[in-house]
Structures are given as structure tokens and as C-alpha cells.
C-alpha atoms as a PDB file:
ATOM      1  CA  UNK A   1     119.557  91.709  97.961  1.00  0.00           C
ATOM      2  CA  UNK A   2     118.345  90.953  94.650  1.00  0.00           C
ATOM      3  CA  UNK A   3     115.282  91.324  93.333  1.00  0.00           C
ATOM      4  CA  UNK A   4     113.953  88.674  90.487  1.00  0.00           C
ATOM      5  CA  UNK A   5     110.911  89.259  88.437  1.00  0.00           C
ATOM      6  CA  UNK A   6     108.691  87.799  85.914  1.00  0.00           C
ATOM      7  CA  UNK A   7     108.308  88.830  82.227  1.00  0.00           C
ATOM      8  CA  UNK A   8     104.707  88.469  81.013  1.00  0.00           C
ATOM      9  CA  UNK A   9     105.672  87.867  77.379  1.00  0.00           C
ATOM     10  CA  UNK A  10     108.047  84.915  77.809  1.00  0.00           C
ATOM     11  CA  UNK A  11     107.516  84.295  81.460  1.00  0.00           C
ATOM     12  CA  UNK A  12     111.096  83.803  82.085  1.00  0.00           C
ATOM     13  CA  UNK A  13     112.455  85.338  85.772  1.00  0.00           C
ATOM     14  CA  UNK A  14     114.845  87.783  85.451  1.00  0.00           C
ATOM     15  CA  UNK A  15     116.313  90.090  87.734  1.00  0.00           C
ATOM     16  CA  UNK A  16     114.379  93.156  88.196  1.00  0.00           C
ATOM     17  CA  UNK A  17     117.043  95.689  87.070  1.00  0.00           C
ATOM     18  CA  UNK A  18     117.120  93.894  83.720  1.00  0.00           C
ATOM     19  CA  UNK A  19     113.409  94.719  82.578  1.00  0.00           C
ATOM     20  CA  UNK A  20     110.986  97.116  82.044  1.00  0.00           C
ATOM     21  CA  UNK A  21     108.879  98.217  84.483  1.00  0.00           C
ATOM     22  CA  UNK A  22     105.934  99.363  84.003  1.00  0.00           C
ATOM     23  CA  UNK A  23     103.777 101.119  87.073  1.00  0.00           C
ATOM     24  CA  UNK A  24     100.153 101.854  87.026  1.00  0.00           C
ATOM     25  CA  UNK A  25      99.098 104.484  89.615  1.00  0.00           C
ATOM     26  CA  UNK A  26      96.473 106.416  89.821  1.00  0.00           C
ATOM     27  CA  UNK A  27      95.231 106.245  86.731  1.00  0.00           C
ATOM     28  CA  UNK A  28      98.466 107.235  85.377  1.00  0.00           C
ATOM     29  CA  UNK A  29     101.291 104.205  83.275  1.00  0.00           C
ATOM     30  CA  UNK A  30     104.670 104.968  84.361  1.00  0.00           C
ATOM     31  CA  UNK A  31     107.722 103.555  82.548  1.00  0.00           C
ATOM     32  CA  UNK A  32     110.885 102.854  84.224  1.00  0.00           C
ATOM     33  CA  UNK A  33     110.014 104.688  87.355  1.00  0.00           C
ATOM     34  CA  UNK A  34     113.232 105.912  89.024  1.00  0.00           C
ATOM     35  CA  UNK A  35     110.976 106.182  92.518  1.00  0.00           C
ATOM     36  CA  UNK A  36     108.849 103.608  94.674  1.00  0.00           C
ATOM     37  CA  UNK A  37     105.548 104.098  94.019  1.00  0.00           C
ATOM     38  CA  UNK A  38     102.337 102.004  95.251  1.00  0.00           C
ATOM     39  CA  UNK A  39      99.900 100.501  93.155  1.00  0.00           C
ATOM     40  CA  UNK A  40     100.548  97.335  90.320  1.00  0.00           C
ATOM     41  CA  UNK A  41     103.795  96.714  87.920  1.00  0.00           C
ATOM     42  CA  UNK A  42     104.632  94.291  85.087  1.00  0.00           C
ATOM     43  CA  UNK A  43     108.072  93.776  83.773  1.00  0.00           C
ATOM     44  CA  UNK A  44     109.243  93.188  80.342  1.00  0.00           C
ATOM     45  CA  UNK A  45     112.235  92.280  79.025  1.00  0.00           C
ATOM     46  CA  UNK A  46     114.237  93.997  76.459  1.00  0.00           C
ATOM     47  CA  UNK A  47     113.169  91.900  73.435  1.00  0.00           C
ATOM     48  CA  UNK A  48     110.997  92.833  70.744  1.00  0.00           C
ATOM     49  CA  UNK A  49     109.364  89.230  70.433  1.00  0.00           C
ATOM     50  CA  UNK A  50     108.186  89.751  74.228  1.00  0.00           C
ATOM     51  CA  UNK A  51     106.944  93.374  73.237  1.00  0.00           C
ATOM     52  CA  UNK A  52     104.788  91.767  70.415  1.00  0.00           C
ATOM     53  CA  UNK A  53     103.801  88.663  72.791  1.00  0.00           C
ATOM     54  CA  UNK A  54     102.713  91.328  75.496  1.00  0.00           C
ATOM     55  CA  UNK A  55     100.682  93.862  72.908  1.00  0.00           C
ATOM     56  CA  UNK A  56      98.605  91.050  70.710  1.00  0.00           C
ATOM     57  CA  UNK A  57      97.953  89.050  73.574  1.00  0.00           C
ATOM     58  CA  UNK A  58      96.673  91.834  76.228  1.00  0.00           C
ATOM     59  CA  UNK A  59      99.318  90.656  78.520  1.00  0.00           C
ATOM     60  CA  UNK A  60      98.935  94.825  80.451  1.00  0.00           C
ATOM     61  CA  UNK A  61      95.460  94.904  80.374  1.00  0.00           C
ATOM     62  CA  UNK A  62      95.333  91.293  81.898  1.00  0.00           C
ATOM     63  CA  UNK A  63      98.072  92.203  84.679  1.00  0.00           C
ATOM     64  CA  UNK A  64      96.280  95.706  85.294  1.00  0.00           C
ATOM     65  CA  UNK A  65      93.281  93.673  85.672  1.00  0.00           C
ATOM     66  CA  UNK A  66      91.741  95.611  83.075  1.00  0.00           C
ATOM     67  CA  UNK A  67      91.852  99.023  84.408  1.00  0.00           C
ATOM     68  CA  UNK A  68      93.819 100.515  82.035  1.00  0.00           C
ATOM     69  CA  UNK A  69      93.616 100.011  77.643  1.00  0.00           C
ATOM     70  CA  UNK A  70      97.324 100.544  75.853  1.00  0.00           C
ATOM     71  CA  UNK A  71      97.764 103.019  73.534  1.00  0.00           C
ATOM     72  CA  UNK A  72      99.326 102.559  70.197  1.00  0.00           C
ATOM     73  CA  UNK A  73     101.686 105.531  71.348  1.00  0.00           C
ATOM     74  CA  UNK A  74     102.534 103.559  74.652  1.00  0.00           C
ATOM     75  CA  UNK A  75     103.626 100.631  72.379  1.00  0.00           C
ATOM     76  CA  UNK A  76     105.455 102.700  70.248  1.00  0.00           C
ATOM     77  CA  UNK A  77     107.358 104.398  72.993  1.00  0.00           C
ATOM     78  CA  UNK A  78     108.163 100.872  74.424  1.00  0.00           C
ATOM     79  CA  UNK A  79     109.714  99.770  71.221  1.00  0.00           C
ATOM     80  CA  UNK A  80     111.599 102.831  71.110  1.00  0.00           C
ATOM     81  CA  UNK A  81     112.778 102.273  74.480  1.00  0.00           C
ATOM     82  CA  UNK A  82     113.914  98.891  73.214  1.00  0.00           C
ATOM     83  CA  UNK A  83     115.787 100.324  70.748  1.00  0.00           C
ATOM     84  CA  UNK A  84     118.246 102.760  73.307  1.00  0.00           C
ATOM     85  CA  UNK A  85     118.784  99.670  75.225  1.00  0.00           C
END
């Protein structure tokens, strides 16, 4: 069964296995998690536009309801991970 999810910089559905996830839990930002874990995810997909939408607009800190503040080196590693894709 498929799995179809939202990306909060251009809001368009895509399947799941065709953006990034990234997992907050416990305190701790996981990207691309290869296990289930609980706790809240966002999904991005692999465009730089939706990276830039996502960073100046807050998009993470709005969908981690504001537990959790984004670190120029977390935006950095998700533009690198862009770039491998």
C-alpha cells in the first residue's frame, strides 16, 4: 500500500518514498530515518526552491509546533542531501 504525503514548502502530495523525512523524537531531528519511530515528521521534497520555502518561512518550527529551532548546519546538511539525490 502506498503511502502519500505532504510537502510543507510547495504543499504538493507526493508519495512518501519520494521526500524527505524529517523525524523529531525526543528532542533529537532525524533525517531519513531508515526505522519507525514515534513522535512528529514533515516531508520535503527534493527541490531546492521547497528547501528555501521551508527555511525562510519556519515551515519545521511551525510543524514541530515550535519545539525545536533549525540550525544553519541542519539546513546545510539538507541541501547537501539534495545535492546526492
Amino acid at each position: 500500500m502506498e503511502c502519500f504525503r505532504l510537502c510543507i514548502g510547495c504543499y504538493k502530495i507526493y508519495n512518501s518514498k519520494e521526500l524527505i523525512k524529517i523525524k523529531f523524537n525526543c528532542g533529537k531531528l532525524y533525517i531519513n530515518p531508515k526505522v519507525y519511530l514515534d513522535g512528529r515528521s514533515a516531508y520535503l521534497c527534493y527541490k531546492k526552491d521547497c528547501i528555501d520555502i521551508a527555511k525562510n518561512k519556519k515551515k519545521f518550527e511551525k510543524s514541530f509546533k515550535g519545539k525545536i529551532k533549525i540550525t544553519e548546519d541542519i539546513w546545510f546538511f539538507l541541501e547537501e542531501v539534495l545535492k546526492t539525490s
